[in-house]
PDB file of N, CA and C in Angstrom:
ATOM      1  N   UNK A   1      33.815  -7.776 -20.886  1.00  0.00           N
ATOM      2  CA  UNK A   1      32.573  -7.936 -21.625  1.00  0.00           C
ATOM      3  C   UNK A   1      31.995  -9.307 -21.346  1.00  0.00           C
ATOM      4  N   UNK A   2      30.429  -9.387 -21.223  1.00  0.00           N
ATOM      5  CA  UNK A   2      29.550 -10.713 -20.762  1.00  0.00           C
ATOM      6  C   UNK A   2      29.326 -11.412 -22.111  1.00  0.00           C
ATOM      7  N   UNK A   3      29.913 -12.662 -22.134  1.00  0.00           N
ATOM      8  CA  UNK A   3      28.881 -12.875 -23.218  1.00  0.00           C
ATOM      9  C   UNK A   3      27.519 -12.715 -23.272  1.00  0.00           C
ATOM     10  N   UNK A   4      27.028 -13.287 -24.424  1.00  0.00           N
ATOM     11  CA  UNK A   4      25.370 -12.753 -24.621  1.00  0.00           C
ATOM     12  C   UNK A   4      24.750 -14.064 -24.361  1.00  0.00           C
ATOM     13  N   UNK A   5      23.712 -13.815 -23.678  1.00  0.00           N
ATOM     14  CA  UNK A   5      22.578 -14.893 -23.001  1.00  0.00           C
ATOM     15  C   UNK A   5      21.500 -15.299 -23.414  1.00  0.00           C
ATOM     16  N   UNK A   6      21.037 -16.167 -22.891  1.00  0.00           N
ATOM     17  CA  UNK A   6      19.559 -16.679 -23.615  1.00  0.00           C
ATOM     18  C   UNK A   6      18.551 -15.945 -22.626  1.00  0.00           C
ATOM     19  N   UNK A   7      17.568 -15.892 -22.905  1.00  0.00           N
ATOM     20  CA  UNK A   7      16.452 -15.286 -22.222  1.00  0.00           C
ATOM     21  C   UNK A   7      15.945 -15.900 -21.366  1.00  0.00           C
ATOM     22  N   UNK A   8      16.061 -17.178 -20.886  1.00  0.00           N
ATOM     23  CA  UNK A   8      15.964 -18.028 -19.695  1.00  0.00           C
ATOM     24  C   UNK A   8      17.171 -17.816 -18.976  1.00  0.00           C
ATOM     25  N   UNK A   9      18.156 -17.376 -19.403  1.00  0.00           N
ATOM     26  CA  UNK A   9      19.642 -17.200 -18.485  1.00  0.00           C
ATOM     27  C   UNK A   9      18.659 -16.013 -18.048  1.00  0.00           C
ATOM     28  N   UNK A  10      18.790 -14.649 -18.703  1.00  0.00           N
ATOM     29  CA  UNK A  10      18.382 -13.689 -18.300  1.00  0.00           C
ATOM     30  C   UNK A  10      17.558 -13.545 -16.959  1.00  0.00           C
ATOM     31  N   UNK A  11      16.132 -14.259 -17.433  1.00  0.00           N
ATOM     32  CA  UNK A  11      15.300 -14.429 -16.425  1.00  0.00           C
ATOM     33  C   UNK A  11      15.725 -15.021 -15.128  1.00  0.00           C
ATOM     34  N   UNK A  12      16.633 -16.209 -15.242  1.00  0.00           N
ATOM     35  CA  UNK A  12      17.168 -16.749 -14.237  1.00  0.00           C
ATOM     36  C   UNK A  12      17.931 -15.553 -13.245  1.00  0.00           C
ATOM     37  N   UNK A  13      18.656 -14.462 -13.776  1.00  0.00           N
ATOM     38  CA  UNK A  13      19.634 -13.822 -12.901  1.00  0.00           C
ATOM     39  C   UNK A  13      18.668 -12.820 -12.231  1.00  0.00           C
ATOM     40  N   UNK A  14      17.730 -12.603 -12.825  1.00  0.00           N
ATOM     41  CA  UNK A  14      16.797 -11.701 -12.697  1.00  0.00           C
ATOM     42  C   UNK A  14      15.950 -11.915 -11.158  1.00  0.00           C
ATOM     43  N   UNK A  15      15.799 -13.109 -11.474  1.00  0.00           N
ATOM     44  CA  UNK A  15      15.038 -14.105 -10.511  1.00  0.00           C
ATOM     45  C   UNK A  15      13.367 -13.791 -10.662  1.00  0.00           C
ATOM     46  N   UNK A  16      13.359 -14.054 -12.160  1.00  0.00           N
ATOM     47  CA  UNK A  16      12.327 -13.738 -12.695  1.00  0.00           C
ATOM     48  C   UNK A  16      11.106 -14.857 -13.700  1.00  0.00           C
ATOM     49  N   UNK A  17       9.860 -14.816 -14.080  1.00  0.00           N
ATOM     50  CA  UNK A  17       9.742 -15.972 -15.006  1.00  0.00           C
ATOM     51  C   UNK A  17      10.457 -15.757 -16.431  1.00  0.00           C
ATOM     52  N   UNK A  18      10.045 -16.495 -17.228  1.00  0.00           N
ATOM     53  CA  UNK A  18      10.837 -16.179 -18.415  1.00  0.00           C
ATOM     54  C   UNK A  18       9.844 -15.274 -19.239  1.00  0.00           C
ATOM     55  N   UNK A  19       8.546 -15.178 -18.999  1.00  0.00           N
ATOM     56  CA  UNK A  19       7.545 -14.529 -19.371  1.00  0.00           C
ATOM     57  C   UNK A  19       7.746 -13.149 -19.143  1.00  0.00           C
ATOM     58  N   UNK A  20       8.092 -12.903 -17.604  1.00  0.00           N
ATOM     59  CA  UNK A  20       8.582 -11.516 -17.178  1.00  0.00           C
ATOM     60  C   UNK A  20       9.379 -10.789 -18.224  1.00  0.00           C
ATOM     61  N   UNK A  21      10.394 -11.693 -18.402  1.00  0.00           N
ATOM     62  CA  UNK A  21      11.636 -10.996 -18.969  1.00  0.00           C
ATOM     63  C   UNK A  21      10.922 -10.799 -20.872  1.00  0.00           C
ATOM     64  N   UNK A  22      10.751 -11.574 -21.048  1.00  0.00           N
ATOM     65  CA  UNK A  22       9.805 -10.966 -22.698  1.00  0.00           C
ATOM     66  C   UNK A  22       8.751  -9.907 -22.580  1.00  0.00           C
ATOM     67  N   UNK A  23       8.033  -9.369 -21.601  1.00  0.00           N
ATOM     68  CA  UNK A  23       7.493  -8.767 -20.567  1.00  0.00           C
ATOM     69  C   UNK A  23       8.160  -7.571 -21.350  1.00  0.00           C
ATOM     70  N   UNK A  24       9.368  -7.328 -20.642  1.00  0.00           N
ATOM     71  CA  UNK A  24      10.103  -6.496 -20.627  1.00  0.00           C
ATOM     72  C   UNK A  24      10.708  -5.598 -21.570  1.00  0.00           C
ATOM     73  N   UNK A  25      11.196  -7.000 -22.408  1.00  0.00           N
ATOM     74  CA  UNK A  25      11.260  -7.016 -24.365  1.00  0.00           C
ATOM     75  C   UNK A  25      10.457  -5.826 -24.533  1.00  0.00           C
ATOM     76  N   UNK A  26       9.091  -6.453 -24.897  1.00  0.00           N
ATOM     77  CA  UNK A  26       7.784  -5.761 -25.387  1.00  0.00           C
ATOM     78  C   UNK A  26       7.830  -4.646 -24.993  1.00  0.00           C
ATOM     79  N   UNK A  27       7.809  -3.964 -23.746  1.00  0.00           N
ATOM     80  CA  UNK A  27       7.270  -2.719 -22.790  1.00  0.00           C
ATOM     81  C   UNK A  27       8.798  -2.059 -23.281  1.00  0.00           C
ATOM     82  N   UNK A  28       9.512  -2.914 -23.736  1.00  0.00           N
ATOM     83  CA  UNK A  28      10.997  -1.355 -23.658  1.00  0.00           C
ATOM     84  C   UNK A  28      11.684  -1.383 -22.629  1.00  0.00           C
ATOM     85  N   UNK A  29      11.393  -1.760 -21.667  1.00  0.00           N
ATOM     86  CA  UNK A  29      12.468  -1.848 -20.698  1.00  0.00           C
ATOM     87  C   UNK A  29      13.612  -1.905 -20.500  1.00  0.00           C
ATOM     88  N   UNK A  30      14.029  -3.159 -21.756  1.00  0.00           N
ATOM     89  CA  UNK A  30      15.390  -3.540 -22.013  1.00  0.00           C
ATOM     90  C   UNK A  30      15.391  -2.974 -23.662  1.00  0.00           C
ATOM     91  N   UNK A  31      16.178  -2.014 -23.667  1.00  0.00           N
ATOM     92  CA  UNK A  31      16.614  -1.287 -25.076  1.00  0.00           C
ATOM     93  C   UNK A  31      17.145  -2.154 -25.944  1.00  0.00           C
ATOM     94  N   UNK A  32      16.731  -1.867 -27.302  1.00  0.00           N
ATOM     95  CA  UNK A  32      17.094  -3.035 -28.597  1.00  0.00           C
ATOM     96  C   UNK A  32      18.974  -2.733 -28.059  1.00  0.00           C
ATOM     97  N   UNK A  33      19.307  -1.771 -27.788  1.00  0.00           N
ATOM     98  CA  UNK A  33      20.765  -1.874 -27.921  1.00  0.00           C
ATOM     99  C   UNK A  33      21.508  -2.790 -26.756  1.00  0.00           C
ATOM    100  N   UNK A  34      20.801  -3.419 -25.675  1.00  0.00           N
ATOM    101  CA  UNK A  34      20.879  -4.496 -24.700  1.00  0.00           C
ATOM    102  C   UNK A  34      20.954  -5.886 -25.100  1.00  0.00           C
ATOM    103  N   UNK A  35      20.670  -5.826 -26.680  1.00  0.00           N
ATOM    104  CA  UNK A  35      20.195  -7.692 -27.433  1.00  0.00           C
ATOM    105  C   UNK A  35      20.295  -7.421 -28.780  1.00  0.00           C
ATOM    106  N   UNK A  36      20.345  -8.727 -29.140  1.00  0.00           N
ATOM    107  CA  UNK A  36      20.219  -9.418 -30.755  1.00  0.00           C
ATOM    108  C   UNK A  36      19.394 -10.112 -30.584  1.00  0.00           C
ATOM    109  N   UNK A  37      19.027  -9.608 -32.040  1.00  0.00           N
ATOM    110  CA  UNK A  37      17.594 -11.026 -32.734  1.00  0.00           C
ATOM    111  C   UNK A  37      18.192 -11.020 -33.905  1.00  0.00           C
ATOM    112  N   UNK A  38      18.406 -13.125 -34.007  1.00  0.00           N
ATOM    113  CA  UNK A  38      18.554 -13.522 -35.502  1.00  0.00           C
ATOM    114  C   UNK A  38      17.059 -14.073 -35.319  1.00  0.00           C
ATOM    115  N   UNK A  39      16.051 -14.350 -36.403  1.00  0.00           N
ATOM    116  CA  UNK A  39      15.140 -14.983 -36.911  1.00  0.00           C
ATOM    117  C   UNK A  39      14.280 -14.660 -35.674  1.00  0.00           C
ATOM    118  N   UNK A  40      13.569 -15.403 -34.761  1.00  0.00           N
ATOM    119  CA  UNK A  40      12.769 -15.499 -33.702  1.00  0.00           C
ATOM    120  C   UNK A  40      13.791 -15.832 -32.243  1.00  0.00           C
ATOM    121  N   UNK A  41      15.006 -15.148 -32.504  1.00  0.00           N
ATOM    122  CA  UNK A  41      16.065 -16.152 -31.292  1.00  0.00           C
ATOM    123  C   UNK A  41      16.696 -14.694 -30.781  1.00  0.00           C
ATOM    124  N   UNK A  42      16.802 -14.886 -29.680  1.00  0.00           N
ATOM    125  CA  UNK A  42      17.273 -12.941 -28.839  1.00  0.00           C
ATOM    126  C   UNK A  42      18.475 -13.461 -28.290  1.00  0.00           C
ATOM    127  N   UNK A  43      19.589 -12.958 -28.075  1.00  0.00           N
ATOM    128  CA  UNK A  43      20.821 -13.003 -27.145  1.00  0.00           C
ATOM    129  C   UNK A  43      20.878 -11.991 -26.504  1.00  0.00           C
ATOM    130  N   UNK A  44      20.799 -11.312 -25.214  1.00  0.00           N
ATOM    131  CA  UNK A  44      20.852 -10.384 -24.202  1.00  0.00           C
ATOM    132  C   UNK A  44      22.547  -9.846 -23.896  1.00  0.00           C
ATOM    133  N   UNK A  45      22.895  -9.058 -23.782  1.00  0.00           N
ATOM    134  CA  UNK A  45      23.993  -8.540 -23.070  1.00  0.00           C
ATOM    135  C   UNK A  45      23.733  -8.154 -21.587  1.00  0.00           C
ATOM    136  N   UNK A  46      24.253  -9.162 -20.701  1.00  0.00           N
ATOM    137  CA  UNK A  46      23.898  -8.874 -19.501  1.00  0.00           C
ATOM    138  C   UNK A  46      24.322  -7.809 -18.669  1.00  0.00           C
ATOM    139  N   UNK A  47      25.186  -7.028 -18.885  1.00  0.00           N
ATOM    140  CA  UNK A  47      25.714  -6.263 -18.694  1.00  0.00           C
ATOM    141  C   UNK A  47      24.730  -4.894 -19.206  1.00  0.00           C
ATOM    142  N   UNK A  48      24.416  -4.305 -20.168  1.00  0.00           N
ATOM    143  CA  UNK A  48      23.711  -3.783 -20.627  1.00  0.00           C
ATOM    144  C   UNK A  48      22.496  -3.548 -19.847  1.00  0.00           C
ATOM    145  N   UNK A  49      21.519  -5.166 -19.852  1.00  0.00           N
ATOM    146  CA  UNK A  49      20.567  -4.827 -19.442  1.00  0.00           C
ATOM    147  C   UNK A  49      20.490  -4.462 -17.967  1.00  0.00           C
ATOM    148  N   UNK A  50      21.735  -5.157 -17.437  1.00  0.00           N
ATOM    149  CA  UNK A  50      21.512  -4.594 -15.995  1.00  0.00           C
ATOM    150  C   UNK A  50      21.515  -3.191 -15.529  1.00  0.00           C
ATOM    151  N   UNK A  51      22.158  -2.584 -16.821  1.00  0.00           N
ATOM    152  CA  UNK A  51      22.177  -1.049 -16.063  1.00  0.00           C
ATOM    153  C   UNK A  51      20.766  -0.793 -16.747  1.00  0.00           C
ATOM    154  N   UNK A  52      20.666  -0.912 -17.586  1.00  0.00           N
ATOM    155  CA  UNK A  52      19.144  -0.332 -18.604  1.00  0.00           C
ATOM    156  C   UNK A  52      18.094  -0.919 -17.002  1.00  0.00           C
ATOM    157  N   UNK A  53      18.029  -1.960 -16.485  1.00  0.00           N
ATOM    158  CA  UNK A  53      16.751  -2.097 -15.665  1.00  0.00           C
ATOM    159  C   UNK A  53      17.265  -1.084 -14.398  1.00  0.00           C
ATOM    160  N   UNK A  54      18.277  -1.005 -14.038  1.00  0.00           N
ATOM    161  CA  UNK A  54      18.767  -0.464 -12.642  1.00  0.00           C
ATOM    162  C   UNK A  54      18.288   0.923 -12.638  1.00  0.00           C
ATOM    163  N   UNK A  55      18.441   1.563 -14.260  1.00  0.00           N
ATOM    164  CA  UNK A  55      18.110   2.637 -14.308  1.00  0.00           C
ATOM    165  C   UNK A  55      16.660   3.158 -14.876  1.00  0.00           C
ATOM    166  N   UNK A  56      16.014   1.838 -14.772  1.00  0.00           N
ATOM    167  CA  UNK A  56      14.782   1.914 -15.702  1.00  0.00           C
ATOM    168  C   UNK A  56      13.896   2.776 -14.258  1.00  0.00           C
ATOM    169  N   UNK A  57      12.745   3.677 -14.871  1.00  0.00           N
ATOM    170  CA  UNK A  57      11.750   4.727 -14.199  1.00  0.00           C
ATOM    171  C   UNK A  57      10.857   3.653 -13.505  1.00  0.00           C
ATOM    172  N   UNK A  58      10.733   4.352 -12.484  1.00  0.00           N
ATOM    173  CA  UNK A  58       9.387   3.773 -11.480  1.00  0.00           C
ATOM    174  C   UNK A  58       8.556   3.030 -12.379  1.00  0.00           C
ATOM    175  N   UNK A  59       7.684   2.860 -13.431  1.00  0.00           N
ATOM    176  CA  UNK A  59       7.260   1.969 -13.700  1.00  0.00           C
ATOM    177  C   UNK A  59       7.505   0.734 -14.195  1.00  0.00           C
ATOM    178  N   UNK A  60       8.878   0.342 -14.308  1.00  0.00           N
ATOM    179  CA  UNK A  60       9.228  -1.114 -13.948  1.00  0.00           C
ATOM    180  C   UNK A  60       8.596  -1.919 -12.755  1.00  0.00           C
ATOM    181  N   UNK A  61       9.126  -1.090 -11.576  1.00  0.00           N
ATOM    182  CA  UNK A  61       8.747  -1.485 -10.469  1.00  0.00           C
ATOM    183  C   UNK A  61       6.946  -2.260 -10.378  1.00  0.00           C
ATOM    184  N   UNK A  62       6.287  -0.976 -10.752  1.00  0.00           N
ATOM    185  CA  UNK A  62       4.739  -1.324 -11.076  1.00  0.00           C
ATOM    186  C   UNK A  62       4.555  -2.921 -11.937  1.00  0.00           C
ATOM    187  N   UNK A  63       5.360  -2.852 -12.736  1.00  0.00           N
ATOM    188  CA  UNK A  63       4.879  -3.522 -13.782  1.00  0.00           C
ATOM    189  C   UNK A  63       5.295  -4.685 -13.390  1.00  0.00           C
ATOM    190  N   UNK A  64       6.650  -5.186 -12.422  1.00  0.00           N
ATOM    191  CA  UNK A  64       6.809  -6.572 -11.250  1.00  0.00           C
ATOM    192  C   UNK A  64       5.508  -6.653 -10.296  1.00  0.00           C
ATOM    193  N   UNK A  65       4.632  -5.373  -9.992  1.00  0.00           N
ATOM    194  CA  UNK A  65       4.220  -5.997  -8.705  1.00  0.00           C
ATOM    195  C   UNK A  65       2.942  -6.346  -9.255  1.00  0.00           C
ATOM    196  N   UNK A  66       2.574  -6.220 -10.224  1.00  0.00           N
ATOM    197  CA  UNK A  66       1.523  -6.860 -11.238  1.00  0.00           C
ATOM    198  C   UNK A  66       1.055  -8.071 -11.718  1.00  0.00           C
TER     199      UNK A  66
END
């Protein structure tokens, strides 16, 4: 098991901005069951989200080349 990450880690592995990755948040991409939120603060399971994006539908893709 990964520990849980900050959303700039995230973005970092991603090789992404950090905007992207909240991006992502929002649109669903990454399923509430991929993270925690205490107050305004998210911890990611990297593990999680990697399969949730690997397996995420063609419009991920769209929504990077945007």
């Amino acid at each position: 098991m990964t520990p849980f990450v900050t959303i700039e880690a995230l973005a970092e592995h991603f090789n992404v901005s950090d905007s992207t990755a909240r991006q992502w948040v929002r649109r669903g991409h990454i399923p509430k069951t991929a993270y925690i939120k205490i107050g305004g603060i998210y911890r990611f399971d990297l593990d999680k989200v990697v399969e949730a994006l690997t397996n995420a539908p063609k419009q991920l893709e769209l929504d990077l080349e945007s």
